[in-house]
C-alpha atoms as a PDB file:
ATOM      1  CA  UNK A   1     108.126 115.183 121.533  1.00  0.00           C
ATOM      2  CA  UNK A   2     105.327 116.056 119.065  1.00  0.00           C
ATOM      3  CA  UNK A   3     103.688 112.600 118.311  1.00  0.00           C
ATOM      4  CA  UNK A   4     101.120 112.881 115.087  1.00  0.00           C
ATOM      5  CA  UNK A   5      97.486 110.945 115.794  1.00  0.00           C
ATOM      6  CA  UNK A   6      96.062 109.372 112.712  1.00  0.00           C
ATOM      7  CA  UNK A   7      92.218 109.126 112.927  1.00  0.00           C
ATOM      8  CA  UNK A   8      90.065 106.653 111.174  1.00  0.00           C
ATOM      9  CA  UNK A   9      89.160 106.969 107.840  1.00  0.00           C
ATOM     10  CA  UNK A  10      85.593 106.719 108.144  1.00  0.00           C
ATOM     11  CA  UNK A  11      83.647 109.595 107.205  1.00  0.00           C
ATOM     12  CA  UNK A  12      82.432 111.709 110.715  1.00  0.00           C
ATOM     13  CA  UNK A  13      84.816 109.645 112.483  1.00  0.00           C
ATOM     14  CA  UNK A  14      87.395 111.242 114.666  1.00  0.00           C
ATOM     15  CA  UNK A  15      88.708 108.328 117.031  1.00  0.00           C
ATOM     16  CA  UNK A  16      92.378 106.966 116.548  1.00  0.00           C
ATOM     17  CA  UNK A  17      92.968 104.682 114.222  1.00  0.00           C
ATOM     18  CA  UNK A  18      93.795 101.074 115.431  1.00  0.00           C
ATOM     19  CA  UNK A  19      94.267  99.590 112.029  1.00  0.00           C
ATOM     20  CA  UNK A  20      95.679  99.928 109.034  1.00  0.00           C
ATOM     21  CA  UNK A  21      94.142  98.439 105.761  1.00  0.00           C
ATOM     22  CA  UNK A  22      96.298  98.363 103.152  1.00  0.00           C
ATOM     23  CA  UNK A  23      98.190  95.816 100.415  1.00  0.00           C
ATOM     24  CA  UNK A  24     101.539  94.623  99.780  1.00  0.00           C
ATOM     25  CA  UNK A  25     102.676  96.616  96.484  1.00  0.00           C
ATOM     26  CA  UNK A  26     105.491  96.400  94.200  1.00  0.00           C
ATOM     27  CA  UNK A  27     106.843  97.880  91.188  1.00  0.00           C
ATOM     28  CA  UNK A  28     109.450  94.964  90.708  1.00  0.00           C
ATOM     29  CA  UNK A  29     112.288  97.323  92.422  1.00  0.00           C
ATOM     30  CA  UNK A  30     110.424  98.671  95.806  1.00  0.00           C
ATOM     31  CA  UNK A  31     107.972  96.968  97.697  1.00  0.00           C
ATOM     32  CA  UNK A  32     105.672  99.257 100.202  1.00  0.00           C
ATOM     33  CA  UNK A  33     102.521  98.601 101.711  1.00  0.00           C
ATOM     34  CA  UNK A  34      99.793 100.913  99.497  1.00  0.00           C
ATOM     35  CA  UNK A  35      97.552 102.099 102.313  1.00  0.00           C
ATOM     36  CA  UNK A  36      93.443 101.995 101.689  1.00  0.00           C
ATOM     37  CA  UNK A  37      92.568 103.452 105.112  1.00  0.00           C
ATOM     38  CA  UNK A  38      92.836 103.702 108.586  1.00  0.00           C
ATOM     39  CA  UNK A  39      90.378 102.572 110.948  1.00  0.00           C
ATOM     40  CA  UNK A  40      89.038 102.331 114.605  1.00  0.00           C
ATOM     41  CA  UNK A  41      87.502  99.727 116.311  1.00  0.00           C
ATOM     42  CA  UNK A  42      84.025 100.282 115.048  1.00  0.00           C
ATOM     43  CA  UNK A  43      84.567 101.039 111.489  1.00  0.00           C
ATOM     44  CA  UNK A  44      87.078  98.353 110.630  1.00  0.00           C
ATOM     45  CA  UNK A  45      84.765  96.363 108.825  1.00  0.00           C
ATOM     46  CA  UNK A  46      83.559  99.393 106.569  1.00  0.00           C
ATOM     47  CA  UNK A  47      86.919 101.197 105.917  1.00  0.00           C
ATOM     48  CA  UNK A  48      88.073  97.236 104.356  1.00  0.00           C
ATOM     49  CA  UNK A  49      84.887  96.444 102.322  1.00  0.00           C
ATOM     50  CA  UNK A  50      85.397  99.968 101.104  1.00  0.00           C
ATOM     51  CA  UNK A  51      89.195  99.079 100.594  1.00  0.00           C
ATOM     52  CA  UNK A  52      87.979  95.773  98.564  1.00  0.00           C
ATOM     53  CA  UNK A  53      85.971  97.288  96.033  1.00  0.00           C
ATOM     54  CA  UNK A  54      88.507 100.038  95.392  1.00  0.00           C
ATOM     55  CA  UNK A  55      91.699  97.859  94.718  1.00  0.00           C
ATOM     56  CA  UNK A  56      89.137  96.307  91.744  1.00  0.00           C
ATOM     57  CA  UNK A  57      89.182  99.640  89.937  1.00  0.00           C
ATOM     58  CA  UNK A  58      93.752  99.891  90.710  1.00  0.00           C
ATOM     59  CA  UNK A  59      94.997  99.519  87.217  1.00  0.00           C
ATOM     60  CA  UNK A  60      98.614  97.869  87.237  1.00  0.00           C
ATOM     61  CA  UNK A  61     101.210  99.511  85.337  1.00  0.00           C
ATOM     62  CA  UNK A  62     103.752  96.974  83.712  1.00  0.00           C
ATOM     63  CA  UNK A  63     105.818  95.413  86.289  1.00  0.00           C
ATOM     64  CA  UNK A  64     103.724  96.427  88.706  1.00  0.00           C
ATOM     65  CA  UNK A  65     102.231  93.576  91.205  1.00  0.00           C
ATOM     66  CA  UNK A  66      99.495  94.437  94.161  1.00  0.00           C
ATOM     67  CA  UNK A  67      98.355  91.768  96.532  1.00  0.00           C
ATOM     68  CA  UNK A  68      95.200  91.181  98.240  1.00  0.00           C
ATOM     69  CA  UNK A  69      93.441  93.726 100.983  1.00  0.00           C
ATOM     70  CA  UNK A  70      94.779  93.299 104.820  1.00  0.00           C
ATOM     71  CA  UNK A  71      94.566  94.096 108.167  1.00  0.00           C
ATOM     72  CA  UNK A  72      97.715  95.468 110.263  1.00  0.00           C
ATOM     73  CA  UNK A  73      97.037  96.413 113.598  1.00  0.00           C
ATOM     74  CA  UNK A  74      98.738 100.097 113.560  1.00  0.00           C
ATOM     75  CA  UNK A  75     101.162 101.469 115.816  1.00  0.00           C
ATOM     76  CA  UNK A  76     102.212 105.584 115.445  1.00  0.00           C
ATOM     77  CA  UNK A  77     106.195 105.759 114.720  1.00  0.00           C
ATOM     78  CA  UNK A  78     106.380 101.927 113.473  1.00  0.00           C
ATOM     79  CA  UNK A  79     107.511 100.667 110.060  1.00  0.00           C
ATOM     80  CA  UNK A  80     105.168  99.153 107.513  1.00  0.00           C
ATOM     81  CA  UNK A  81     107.441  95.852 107.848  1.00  0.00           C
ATOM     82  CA  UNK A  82     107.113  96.215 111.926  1.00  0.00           C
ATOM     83  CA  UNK A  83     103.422  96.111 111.906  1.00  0.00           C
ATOM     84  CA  UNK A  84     101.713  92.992 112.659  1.00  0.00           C
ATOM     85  CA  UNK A  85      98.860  91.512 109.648  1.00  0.00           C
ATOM     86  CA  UNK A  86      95.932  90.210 111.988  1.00  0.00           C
ATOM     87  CA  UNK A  87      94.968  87.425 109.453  1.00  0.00           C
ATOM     88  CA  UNK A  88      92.092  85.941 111.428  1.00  0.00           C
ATOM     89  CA  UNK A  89      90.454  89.662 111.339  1.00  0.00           C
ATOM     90  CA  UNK A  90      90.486  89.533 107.484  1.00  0.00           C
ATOM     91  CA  UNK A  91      88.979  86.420 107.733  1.00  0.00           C
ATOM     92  CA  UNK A  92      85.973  87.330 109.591  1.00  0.00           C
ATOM     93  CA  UNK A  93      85.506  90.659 106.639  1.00  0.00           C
ATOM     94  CA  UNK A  94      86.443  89.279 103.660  1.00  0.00           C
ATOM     95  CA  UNK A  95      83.453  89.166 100.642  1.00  0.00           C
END
C-alpha cells in the first residue's frame, strides 16, 4: 500500500509533518478546514506565526466565514473532522 508522507512546511525542512495548522472555513454551504501549513516538531511555532499573519491579508467573499488559526495534530489517511485541535499548543504560540 503506497502511503504519501507530507513534510513540514518550513523552508529547508524535510522531516514529517506532525501538525497541521489550518482554520475552520465556510462558504455558508461547505465547511473544510483551509490548511496554512504543515509542520514538524521544531518548526511548529514558525509555520503558525507565519499562518497568523497570512489569514490577515484572506479577503472574505460574501457568505464566506473563516475562523481563527489552529493546531491539529496530523495523522496521514485521517479526515479533517478526525483530527484532534491541540488547544493548549495554540495557547503557548498565539501573538
Amino acid at each position: 500500500m503506497y502511503t504519501h508522507v507530507v513534510a513540514c512546511s518550513h523552508p529547508h525542512c524535510d522531516e514529517a509533518a506532525s501538525y497541521k495548522v489550518a482554520s475552520r472555513w465556510s462558504d455558508g454551504t461547505f465547511s473544510e478546514l483551509k490548511t496554512f501549513g504543515f509542520a514538524c516538531s521544531d518548526h511548529l511555532e514558525e509555520v503558525f506565526r507565519d499562518a497568523e499573519d497570512r489569514i490577515l491579508d484572506y479577503t472574505l467573499c460574501p457568505g464566506e466565514v473563516i475562523e481563527e488559526i489552529a493546531i491539529y495534530r496530523f495523522e496521514c489517511g485521517k479526515r479533517d473532522r478526525q483530527l484532534q485541535r491541540l488547544w493548549g499548543l495554540e495557547e503557548n504560540y498565539r501573538s
